[in-house]
PDB file of N, CA and C in Angstrom:
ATOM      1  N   UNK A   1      98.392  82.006  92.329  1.00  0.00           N
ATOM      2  CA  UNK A   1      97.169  81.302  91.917  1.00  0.00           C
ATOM      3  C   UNK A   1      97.250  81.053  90.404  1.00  0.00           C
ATOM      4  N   UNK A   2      96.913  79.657  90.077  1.00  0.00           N
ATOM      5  CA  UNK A   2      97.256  79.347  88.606  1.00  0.00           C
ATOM      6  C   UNK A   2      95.477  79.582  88.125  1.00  0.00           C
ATOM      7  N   UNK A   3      95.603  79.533  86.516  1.00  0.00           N
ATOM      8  CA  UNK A   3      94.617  79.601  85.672  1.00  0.00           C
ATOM      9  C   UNK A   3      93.534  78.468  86.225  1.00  0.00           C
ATOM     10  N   UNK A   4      93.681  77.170  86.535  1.00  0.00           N
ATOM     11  CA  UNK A   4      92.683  76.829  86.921  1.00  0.00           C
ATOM     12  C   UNK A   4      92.321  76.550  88.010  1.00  0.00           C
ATOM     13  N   UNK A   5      92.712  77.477  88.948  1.00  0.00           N
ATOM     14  CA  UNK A   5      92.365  77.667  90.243  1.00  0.00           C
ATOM     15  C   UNK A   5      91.562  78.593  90.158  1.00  0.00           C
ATOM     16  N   UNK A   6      91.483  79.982  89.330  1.00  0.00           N
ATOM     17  CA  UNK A   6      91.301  80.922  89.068  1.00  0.00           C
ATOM     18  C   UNK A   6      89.534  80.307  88.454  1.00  0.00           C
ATOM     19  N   UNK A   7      89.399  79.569  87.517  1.00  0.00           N
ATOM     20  CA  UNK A   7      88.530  79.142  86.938  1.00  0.00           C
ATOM     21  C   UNK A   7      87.601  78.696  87.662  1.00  0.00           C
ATOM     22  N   UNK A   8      88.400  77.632  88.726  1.00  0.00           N
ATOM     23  CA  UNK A   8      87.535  76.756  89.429  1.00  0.00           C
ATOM     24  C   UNK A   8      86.640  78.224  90.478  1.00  0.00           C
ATOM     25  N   UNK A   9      87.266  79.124  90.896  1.00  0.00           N
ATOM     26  CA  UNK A   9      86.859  79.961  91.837  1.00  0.00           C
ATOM     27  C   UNK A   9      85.431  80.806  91.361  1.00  0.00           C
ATOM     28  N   UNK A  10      86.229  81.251  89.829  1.00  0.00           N
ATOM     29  CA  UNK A  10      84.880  81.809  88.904  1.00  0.00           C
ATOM     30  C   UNK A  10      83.475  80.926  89.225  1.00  0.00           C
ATOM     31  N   UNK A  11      84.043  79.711  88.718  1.00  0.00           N
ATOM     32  CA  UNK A  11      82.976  78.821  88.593  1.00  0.00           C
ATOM     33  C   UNK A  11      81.839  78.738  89.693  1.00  0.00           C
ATOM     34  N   UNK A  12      82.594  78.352  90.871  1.00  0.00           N
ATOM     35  CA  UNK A  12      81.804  78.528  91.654  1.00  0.00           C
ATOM     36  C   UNK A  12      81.262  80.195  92.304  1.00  0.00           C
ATOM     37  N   UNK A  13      81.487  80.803  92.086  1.00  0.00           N
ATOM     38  CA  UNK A  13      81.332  81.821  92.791  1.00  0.00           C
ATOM     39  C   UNK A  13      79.677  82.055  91.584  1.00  0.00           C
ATOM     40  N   UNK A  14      79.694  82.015  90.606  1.00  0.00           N
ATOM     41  CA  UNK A  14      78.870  81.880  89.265  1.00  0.00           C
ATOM     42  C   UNK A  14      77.591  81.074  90.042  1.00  0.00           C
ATOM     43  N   UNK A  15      78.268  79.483  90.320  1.00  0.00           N
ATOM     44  CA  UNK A  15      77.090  78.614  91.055  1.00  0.00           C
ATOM     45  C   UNK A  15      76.362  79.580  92.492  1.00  0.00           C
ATOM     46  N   UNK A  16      76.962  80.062  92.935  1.00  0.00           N
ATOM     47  CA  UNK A  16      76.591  81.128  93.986  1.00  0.00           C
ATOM     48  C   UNK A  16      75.231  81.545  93.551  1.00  0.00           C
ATOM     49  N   UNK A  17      75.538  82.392  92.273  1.00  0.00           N
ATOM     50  CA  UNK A  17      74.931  83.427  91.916  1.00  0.00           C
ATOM     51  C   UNK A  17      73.507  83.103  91.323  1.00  0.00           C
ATOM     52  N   UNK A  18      73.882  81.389  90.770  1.00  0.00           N
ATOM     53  CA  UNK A  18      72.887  80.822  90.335  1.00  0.00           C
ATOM     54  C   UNK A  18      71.825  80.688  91.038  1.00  0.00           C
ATOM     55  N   UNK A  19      71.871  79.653  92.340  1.00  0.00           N
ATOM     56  CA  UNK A  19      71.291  79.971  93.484  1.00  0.00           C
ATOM     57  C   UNK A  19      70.878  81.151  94.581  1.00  0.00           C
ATOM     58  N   UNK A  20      71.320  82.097  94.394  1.00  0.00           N
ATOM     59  CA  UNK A  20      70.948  83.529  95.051  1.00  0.00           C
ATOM     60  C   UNK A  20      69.749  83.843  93.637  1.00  0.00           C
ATOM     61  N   UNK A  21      69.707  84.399  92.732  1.00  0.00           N
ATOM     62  CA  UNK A  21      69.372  84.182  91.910  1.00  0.00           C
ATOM     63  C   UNK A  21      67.670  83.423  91.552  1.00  0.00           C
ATOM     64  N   UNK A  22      67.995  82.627  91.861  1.00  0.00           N
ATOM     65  CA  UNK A  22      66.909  81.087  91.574  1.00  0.00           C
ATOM     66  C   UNK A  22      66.000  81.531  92.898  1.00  0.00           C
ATOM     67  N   UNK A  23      66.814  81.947  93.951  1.00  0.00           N
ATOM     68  CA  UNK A  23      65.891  82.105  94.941  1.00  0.00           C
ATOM     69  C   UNK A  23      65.093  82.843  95.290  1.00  0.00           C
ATOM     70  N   UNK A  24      65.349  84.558  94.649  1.00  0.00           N
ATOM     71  CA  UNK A  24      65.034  85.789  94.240  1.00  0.00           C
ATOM     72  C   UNK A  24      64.133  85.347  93.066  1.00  0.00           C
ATOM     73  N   UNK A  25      64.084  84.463  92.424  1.00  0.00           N
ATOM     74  CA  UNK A  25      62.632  83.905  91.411  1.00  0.00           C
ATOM     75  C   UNK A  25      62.747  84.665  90.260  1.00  0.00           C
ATOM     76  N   UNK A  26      64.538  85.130  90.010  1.00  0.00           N
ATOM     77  CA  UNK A  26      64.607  86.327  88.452  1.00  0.00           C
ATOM     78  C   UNK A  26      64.092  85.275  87.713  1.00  0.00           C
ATOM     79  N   UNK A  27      64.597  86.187  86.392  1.00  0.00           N
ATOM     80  CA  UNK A  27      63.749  85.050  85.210  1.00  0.00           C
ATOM     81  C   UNK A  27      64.469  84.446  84.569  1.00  0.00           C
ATOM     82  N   UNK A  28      63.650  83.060  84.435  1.00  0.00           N
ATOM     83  CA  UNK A  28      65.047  81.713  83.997  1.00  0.00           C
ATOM     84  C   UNK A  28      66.067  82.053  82.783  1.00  0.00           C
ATOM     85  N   UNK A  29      65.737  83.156  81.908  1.00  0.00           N
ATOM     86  CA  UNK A  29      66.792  83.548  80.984  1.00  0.00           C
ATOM     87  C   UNK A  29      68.107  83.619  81.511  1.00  0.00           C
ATOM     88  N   UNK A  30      67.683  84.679  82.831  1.00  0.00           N
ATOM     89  CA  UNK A  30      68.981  85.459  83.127  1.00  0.00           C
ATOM     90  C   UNK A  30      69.493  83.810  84.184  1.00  0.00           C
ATOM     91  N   UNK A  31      68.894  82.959  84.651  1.00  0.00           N
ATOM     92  CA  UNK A  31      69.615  81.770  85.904  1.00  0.00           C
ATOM     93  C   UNK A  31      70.661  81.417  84.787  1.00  0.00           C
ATOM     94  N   UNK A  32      69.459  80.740  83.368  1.00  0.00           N
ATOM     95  CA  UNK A  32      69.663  79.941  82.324  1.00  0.00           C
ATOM     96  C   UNK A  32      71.636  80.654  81.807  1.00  0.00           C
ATOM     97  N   UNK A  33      71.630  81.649  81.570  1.00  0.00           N
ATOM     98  CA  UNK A  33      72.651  82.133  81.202  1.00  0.00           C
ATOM     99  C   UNK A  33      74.090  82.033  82.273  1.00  0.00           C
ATOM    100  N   UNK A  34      73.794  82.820  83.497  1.00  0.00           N
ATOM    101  CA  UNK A  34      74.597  82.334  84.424  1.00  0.00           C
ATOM    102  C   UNK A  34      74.895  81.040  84.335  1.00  0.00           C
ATOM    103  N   UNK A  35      74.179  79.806  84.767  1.00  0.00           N
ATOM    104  CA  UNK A  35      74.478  78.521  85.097  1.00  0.00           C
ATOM    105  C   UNK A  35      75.475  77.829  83.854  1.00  0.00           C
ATOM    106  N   UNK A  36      75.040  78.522  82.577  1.00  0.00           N
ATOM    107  CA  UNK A  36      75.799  78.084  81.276  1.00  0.00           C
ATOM    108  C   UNK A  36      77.683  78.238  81.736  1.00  0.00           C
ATOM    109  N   UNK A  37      77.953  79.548  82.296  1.00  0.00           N
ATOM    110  CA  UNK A  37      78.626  80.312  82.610  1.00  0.00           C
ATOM    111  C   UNK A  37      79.649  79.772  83.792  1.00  0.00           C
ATOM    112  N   UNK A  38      78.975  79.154  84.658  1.00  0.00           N
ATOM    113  CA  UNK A  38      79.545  78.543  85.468  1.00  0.00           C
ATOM    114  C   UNK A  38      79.866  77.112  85.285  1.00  0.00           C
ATOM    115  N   UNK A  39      78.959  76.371  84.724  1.00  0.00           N
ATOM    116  CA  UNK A  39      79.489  75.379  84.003  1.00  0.00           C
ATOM    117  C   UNK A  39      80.748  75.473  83.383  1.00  0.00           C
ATOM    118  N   UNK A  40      81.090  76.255  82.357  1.00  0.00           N
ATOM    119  CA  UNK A  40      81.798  76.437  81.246  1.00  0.00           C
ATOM    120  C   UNK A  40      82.875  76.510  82.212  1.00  0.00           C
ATOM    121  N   UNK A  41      83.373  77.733  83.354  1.00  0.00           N
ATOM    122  CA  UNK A  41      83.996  77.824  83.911  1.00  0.00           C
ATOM    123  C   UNK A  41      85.225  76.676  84.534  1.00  0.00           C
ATOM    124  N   UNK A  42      84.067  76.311  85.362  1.00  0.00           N
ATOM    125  CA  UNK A  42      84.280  75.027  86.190  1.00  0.00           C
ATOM    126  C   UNK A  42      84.621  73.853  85.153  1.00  0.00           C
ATOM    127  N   UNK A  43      84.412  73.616  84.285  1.00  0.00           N
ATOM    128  CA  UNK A  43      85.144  72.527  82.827  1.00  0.00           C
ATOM    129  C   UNK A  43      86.306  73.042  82.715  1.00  0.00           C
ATOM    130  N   UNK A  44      86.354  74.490  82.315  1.00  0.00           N
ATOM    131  CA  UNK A  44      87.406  74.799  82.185  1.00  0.00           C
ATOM    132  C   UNK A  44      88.841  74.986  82.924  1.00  0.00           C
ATOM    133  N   UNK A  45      88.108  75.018  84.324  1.00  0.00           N
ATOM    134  CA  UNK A  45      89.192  74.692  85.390  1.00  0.00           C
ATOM    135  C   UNK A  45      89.806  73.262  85.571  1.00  0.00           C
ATOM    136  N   UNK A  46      88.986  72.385  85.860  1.00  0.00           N
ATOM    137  CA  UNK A  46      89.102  71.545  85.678  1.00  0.00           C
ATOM    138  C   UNK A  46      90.162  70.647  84.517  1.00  0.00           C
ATOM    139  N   UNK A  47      89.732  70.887  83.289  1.00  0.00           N
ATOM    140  CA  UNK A  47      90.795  70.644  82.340  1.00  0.00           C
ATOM    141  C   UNK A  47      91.936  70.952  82.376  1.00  0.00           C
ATOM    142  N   UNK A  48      92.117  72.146  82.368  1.00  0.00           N
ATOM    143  CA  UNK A  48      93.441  73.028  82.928  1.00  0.00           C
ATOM    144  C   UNK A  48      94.496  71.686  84.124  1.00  0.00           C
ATOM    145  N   UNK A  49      93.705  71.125  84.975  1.00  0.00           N
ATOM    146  CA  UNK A  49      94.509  70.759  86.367  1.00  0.00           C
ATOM    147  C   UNK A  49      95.137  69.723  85.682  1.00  0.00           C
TER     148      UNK A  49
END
């Protein structure tokens, strides 16, 4: 498994969390931070390919 496979997986697994998360009604700091997180990820995989 290369680096941005690896990324892309983070990424989403992150978007997961966003939505589990969002749905549980935590507080938008902690979504707000995740979602940054998975974004970043997922760019970063992406670029990588």
């Amino acid at each position: 498994m290369n680096k941005a496979t690896l990324f892309i997986v983070v990424g989403l697994f992150l978007g997961g969390g966003v939505y589990s998360f969002w749905k549980q009604k935590l507080p938008k700091g902690v979504i707000a931070v995740l979602a940054i997180g998975s974004v970043l990820c997922l760019a970063a995989g992406l670029m990588r390919l």
